[in-house]
Protein backbone atom coordinates (compact mmCIF):
# COMPACT_ATOMS: atom_id res chain seq x y z
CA UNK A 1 57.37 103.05 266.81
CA UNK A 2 59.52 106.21 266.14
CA UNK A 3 61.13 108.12 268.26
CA UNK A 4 61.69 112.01 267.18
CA UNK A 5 64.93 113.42 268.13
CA UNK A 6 64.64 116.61 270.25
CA UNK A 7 64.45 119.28 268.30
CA UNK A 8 67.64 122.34 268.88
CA UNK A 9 66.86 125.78 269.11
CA UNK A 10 68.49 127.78 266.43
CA UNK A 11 72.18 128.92 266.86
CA UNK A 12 71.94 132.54 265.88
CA UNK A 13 69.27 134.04 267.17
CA UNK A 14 68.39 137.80 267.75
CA UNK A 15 69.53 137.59 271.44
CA UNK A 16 72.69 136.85 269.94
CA UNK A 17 73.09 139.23 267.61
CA UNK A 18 73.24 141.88 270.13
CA UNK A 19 75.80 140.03 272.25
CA UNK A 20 77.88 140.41 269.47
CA UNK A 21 77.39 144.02 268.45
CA UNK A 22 77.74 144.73 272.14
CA UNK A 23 81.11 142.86 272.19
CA UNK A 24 82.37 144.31 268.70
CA UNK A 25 81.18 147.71 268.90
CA UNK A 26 84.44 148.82 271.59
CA UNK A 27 87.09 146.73 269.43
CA UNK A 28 85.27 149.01 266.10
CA UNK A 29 85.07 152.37 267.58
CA UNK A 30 89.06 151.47 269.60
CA UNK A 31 90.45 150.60 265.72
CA UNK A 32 88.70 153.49 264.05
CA UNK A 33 91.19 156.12 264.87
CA UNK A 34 90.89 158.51 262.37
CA UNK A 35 87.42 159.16 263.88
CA UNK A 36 89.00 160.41 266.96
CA UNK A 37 92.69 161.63 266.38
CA UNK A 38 92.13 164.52 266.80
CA UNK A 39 92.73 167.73 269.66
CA UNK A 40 89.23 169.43 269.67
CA UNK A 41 87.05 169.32 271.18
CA UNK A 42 88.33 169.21 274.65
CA UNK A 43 86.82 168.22 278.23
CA UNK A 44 87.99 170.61 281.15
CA UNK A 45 91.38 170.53 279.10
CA UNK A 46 91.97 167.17 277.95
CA UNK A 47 91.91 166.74 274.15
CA UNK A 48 89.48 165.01 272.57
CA UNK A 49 91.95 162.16 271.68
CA UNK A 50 92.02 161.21 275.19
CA UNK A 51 88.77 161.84 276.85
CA UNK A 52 87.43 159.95 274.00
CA UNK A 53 89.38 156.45 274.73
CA UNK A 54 88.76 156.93 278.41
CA UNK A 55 84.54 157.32 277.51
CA UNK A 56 85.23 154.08 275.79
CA UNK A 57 86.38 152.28 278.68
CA UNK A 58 82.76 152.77 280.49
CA UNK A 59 80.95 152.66 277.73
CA UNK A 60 82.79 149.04 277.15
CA UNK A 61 82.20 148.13 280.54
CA UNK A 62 78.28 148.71 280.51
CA UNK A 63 78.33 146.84 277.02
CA UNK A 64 79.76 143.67 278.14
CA UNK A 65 77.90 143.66 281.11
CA UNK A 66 74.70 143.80 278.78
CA UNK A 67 76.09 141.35 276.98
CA UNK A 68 76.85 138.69 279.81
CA UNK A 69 73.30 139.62 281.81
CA UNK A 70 71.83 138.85 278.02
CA UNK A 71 73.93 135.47 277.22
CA UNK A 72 72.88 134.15 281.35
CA UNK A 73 69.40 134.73 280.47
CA UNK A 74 69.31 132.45 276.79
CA UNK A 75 71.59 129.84 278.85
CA UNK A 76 68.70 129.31 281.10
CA UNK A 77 66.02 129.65 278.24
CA UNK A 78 67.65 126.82 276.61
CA UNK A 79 67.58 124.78 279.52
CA UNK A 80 64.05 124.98 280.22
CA UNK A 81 63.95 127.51 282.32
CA UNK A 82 65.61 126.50 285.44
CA UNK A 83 66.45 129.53 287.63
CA UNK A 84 70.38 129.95 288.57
């Protein structure tokens, strides 16, 4: 008589992949400054340089919440199912 241990879903796993690229892209495109150090062009007369950061911070916002709506939904696939 044997007994199989249960077998584990995979650690990395697509879903998880874009977690983190939704997590790391802000930190990449925040520590990237050359890309955006810069006065032109500007947006109803704020320089690039700022408008830029400040697109960032919603942009950020909409990417972690994609990334926490994505990690709640594999939590419950790896726990059968169960609805929270």
């Amino acid at each position: 008589m044997s007994v199989e241990p249960e077998e584990k879903p995979p650690i990395v796993t697509p879903v998880r992949v874009v977690i983190a690229l939704c997590l790391v892209a802000p930190f990449v495109a925040m520590l990237w400054v050359g890309s955006y150090a810069k006065v032109d062009p500007t947006f109803i007369g704020i320089p690039f340089f700022y408008w830029y950061q400040m697109l960032w911070v919603l942009i950020s916002t909409a990417l972690t919440m994609t990334a926490y709506k994505l990690w709640q939904r594999d939590q419950r696939a790896r726990k059968g199912g169960e609805q929270a």
